[in-house]
C-alpha atoms as a PDB file:
ATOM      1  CA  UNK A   1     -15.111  20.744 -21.011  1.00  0.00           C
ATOM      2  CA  UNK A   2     -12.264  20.427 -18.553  1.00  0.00           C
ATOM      3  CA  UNK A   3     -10.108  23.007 -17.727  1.00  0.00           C
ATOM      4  CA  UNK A   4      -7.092  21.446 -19.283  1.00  0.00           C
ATOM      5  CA  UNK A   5      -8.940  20.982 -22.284  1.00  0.00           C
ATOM      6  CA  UNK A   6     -10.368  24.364 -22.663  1.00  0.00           C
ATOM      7  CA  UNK A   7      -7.011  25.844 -22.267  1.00  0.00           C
ATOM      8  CA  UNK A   8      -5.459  23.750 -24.725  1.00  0.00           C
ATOM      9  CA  UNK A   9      -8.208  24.717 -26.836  1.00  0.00           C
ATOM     10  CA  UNK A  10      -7.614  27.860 -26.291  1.00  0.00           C
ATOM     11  CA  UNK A  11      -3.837  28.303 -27.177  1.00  0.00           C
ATOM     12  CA  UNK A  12      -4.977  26.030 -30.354  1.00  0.00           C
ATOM     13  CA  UNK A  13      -7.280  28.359 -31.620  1.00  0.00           C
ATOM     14  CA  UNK A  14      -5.146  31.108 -31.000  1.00  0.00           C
ATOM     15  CA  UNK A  15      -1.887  29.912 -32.673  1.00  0.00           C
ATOM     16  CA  UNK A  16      -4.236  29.385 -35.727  1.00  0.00           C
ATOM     17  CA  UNK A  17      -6.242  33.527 -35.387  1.00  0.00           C
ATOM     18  CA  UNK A  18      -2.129  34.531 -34.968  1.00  0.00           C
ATOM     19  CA  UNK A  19      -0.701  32.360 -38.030  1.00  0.00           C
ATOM     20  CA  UNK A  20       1.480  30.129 -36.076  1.00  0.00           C
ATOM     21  CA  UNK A  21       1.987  26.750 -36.467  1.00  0.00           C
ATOM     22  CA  UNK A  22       1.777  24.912 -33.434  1.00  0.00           C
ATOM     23  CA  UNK A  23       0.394  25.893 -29.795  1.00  0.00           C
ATOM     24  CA  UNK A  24       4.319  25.747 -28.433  1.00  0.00           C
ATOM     25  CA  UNK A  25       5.078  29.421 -29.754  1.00  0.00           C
ATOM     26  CA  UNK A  26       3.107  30.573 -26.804  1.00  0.00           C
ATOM     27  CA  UNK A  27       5.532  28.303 -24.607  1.00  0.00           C
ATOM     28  CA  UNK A  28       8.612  30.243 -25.861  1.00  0.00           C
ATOM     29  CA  UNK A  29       6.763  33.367 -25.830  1.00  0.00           C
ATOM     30  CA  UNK A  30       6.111  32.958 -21.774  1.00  0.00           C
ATOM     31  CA  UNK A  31       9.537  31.639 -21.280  1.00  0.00           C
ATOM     32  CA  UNK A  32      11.277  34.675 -23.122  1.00  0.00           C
ATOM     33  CA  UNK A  33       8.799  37.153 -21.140  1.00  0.00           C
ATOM     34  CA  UNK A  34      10.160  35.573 -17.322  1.00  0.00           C
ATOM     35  CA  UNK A  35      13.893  35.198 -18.553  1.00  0.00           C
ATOM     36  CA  UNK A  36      15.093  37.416 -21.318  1.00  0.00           C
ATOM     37  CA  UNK A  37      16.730  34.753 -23.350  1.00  0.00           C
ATOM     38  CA  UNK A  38      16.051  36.147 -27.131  1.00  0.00           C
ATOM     39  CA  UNK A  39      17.226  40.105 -27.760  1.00  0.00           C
ATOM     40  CA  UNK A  40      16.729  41.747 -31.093  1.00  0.00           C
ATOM     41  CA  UNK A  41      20.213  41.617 -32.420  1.00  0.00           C
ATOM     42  CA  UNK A  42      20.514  37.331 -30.657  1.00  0.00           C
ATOM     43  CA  UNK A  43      21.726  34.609 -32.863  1.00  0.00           C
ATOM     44  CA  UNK A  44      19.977  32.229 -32.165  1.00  0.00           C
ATOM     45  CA  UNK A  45      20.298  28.114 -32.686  1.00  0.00           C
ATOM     46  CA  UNK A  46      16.937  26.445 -32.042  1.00  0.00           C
ATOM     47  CA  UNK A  47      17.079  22.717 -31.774  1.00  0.00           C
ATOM     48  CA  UNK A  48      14.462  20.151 -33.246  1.00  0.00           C
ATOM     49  CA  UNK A  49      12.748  22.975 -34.507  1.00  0.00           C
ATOM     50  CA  UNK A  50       9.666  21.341 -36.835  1.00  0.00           C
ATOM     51  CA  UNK A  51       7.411  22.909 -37.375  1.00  0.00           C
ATOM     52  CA  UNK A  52       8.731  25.672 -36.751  1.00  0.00           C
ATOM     53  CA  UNK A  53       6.732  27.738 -34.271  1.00  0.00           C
ATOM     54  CA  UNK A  54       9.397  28.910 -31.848  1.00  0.00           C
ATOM     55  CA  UNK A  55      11.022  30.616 -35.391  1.00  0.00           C
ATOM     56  CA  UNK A  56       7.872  32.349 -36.030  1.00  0.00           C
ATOM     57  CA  UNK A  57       8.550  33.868 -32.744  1.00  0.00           C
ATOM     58  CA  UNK A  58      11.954  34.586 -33.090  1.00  0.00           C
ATOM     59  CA  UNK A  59      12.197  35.837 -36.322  1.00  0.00           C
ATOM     60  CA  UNK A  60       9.454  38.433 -34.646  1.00  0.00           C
ATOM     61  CA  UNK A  61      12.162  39.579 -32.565  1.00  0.00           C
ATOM     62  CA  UNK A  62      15.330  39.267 -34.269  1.00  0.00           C
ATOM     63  CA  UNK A  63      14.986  40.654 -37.691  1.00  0.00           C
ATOM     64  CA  UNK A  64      18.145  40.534 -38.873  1.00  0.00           C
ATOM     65  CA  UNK A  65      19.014  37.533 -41.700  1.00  0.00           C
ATOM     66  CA  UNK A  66      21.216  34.521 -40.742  1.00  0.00           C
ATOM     67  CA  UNK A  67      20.494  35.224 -37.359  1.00  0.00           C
ATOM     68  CA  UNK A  68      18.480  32.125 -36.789  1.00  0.00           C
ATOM     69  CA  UNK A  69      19.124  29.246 -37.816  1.00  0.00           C
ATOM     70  CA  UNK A  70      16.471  25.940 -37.674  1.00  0.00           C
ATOM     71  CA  UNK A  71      17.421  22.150 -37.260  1.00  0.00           C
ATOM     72  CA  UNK A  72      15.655  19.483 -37.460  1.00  0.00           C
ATOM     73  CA  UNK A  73      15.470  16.051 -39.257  1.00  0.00           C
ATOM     74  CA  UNK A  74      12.160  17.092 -40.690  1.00  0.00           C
ATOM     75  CA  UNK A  75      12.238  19.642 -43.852  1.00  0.00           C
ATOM     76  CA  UNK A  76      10.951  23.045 -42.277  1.00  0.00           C
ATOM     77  CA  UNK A  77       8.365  25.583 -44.653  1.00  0.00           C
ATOM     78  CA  UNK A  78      10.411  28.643 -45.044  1.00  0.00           C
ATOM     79  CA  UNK A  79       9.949  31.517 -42.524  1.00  0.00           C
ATOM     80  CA  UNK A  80      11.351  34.852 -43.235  1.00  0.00           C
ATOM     81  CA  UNK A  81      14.715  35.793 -42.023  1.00  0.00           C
ATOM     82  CA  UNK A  82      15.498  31.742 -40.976  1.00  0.00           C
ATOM     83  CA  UNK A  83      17.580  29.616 -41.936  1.00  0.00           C
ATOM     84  CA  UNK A  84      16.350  26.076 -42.121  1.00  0.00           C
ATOM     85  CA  UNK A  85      19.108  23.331 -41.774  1.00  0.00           C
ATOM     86  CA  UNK A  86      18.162  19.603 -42.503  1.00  0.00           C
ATOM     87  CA  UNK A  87      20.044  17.186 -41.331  1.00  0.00           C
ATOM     88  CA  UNK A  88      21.150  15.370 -37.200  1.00  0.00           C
ATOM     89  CA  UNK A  89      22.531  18.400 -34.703  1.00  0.00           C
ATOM     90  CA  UNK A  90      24.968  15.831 -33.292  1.00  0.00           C
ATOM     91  CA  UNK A  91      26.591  14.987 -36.771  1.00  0.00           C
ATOM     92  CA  UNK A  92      29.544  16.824 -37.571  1.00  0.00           C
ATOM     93  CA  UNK A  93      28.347  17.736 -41.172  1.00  0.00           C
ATOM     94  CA  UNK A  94      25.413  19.113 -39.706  1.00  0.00           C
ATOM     95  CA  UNK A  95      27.797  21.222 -37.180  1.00  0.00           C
ATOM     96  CA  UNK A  96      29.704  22.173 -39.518  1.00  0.00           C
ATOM     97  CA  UNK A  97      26.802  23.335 -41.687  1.00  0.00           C
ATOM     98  CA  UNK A  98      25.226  25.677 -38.986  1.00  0.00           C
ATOM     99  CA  UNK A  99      28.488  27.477 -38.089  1.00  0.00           C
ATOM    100  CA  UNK A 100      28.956  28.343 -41.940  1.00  0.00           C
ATOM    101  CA  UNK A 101      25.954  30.137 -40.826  1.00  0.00           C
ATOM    102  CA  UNK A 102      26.406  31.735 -37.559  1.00  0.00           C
ATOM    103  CA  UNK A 103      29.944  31.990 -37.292  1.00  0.00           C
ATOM    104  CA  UNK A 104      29.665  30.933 -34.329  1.00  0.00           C
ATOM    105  CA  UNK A 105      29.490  31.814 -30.571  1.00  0.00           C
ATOM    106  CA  UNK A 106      26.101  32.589 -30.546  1.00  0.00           C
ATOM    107  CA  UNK A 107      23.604  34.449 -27.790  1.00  0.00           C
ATOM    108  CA  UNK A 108      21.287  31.868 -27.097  1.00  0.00           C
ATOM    109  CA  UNK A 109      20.694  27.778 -27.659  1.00  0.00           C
ATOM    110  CA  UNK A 110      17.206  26.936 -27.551  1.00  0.00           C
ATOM    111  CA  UNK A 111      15.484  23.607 -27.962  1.00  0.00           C
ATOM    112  CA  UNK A 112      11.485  22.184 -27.384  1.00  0.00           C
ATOM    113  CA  UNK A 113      12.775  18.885 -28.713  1.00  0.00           C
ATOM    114  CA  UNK A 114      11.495  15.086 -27.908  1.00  0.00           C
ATOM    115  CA  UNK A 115      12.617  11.793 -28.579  1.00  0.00           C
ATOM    116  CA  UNK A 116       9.839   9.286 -29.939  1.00  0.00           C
ATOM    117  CA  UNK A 117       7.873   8.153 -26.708  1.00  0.00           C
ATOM    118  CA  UNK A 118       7.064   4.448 -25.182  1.00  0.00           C
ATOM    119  CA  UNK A 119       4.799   5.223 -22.631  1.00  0.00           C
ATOM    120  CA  UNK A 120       7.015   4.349 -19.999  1.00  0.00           C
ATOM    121  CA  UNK A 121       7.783   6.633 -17.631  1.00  0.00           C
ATOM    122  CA  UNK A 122      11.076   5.791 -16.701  1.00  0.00           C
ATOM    123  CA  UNK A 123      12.256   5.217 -20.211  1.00  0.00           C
ATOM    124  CA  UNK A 124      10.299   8.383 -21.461  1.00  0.00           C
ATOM    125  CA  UNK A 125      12.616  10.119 -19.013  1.00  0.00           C
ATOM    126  CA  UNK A 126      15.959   8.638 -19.735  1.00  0.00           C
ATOM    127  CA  UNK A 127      15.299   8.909 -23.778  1.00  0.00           C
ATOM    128  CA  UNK A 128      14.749  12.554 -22.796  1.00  0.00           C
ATOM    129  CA  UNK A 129      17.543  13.469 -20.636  1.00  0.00           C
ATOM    130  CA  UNK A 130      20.474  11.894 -22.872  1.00  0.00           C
ATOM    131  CA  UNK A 131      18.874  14.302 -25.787  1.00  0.00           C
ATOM    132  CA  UNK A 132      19.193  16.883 -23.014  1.00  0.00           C
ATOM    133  CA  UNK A 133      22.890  16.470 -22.316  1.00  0.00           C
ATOM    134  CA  UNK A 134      23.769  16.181 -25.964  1.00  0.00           C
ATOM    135  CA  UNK A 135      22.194  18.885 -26.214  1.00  0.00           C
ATOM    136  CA  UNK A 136      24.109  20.609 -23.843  1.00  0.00           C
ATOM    137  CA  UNK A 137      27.162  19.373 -24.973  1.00  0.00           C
ATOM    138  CA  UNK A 138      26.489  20.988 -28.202  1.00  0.00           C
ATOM    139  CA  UNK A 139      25.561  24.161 -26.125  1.00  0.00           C
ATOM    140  CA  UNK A 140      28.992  24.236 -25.045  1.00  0.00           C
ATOM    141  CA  UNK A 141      30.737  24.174 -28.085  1.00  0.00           C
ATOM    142  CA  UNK A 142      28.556  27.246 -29.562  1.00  0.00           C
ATOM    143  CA  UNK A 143      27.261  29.662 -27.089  1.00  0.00           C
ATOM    144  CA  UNK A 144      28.741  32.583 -26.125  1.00  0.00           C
ATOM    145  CA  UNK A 145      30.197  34.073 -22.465  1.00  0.00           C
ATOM    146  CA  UNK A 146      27.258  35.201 -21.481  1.00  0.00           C
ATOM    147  CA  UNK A 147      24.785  33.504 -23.660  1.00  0.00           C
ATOM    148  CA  UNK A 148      22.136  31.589 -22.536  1.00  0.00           C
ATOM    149  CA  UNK A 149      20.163  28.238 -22.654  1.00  0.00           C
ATOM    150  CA  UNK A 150      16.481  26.657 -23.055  1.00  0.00           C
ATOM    151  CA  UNK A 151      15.888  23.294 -23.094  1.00  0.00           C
ATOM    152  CA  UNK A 152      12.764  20.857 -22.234  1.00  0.00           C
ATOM    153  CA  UNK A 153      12.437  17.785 -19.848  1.00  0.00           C
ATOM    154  CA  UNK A 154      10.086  15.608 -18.374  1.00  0.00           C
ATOM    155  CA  UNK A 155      10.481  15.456 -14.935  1.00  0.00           C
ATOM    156  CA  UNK A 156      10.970  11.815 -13.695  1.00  0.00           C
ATOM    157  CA  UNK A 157      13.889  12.289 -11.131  1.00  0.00           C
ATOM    158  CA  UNK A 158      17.753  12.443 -12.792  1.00  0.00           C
ATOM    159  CA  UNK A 159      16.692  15.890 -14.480  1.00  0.00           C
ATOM    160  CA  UNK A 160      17.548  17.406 -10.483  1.00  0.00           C
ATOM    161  CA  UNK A 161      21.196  15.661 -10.478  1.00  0.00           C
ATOM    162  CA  UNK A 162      21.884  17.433 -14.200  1.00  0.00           C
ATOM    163  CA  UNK A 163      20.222  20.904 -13.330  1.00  0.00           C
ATOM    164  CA  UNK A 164      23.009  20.746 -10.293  1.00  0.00           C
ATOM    165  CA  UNK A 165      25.917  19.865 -12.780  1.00  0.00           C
ATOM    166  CA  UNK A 166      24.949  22.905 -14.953  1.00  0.00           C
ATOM    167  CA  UNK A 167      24.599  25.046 -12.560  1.00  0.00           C
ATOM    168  CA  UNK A 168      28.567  25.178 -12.359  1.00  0.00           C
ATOM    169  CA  UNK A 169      28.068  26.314 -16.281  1.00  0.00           C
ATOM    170  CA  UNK A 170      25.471  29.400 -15.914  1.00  0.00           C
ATOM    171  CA  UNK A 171      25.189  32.096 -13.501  1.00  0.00           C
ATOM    172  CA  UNK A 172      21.428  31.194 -13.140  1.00  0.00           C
ATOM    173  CA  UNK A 173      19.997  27.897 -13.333  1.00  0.00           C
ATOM    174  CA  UNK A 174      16.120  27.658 -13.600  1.00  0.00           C
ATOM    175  CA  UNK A 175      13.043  25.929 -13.607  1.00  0.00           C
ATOM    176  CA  UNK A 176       9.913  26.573 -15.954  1.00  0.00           C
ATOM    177  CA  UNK A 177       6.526  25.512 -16.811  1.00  0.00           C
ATOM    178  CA  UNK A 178       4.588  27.768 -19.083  1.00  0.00           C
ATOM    179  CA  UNK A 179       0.741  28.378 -18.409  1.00  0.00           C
ATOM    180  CA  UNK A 180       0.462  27.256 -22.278  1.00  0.00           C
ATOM    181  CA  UNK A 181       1.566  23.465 -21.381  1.00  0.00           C
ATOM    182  CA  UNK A 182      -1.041  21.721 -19.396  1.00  0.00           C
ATOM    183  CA  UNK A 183      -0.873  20.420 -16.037  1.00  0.00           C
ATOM    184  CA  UNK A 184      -1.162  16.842 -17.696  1.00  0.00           C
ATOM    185  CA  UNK A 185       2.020  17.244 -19.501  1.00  0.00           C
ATOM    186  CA  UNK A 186       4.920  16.299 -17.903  1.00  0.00           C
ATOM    187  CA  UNK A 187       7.261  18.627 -19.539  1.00  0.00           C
ATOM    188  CA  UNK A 188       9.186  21.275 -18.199  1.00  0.00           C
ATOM    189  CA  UNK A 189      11.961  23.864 -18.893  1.00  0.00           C
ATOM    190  CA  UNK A 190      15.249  24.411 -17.475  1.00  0.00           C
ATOM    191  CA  UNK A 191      17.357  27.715 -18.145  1.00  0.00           C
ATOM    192  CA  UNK A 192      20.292  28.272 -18.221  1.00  0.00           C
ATOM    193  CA  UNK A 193      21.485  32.596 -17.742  1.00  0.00           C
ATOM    194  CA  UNK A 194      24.600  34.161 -18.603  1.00  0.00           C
ATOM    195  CA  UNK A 195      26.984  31.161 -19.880  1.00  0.00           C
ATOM    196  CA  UNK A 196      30.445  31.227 -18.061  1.00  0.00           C
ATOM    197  CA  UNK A 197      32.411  30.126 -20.568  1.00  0.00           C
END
């Protein structure tokens, strides 16, 4: 077996021995250890959030209800203490929806989303990066001074010019790959400390 697969097979098994539902809790799990992002009394908005992994590890954290709050397009099994929102983060019904939740601003955006993938590199990595800046975008409009920011990319060039632009945003502007992704994948994680406002 090669070493990539072994460790994928690793964090496989152990999402399943530790009940969670996909191998990417362990990516949020690293990235929280490094930078801090999640606290026990966060809200928290996690973006494209099926099947719901990272919200297993959140609502581990943050124990408090309507402190979390799930979207994604797909219907999400319920997970203690999270809200699960159906619907498009960039429509303004589903906006609208999550801040009847939150009240918004809230202490941290976080987001392991994808769009649907050709193959091609250089599309791959466009698709990618104008999901990133909406995602931003929406960042803007909830977080918090102070609050902070996770999203994923796939490194294929632009993602430098945008890290730069949002650099004016955060005090702390950061790069990430956990040990749980493989060295195949191309994805990576940028964060975003201590929102200016």
């Amino acid at each position: 077996m090669k070493q990539n697969e072994f460790k994928e097979d690793y964090y496989v098994k152990k999402s399943k021995i530790l009940g969670y539902r996909s191998r990417a809790a362990f990516k949020l799990i690293e990235i929280n250890k490094k930078f801090n992002i999640i606290k026990p009394n966060d809200t928290v908005i996690d973006l494209g959030s099926y099947p719901g992994s990272w919200c297993q590890v959140l609502a581990k954290t943050i124990l408090s209800k309507n402190k979390i709050v799930a979207v994604d397009l797909k219907k999400i099994e319920p997970i203690k203490n999270v809200v699960a929102i159906e619907g498009d983060f960039l429509s303004k019904d589903t906006e609208d929806r999550i801040i009847e939740v939150v009240k918004r601003p809230v202490d941290s955006i976080i987001s392991d989303m994808s769009p649907k993938f050709c193959g091609q590199k250089n599309i791959d990595h466009a698709n990618i990066m104008l999901l990133v800046e909406s995602t931003f975008r929406f960042a803007c409009r909830m977080l918090k001074k102070g609050g902070n920011f996770c999203v994923k990319i796939i490194s294929g060039g632009t993602e430098k010019k945008f890290s730069n632009y949002i650099r004016c945003f955060f005090n702390k502007v950061s790069y990430f790959k956990p040990k749980s992704s493989t060295k195949s994948s191309p994805e990576i994680y940028l964060i975003g400390l201590k929102y200016k406002g």
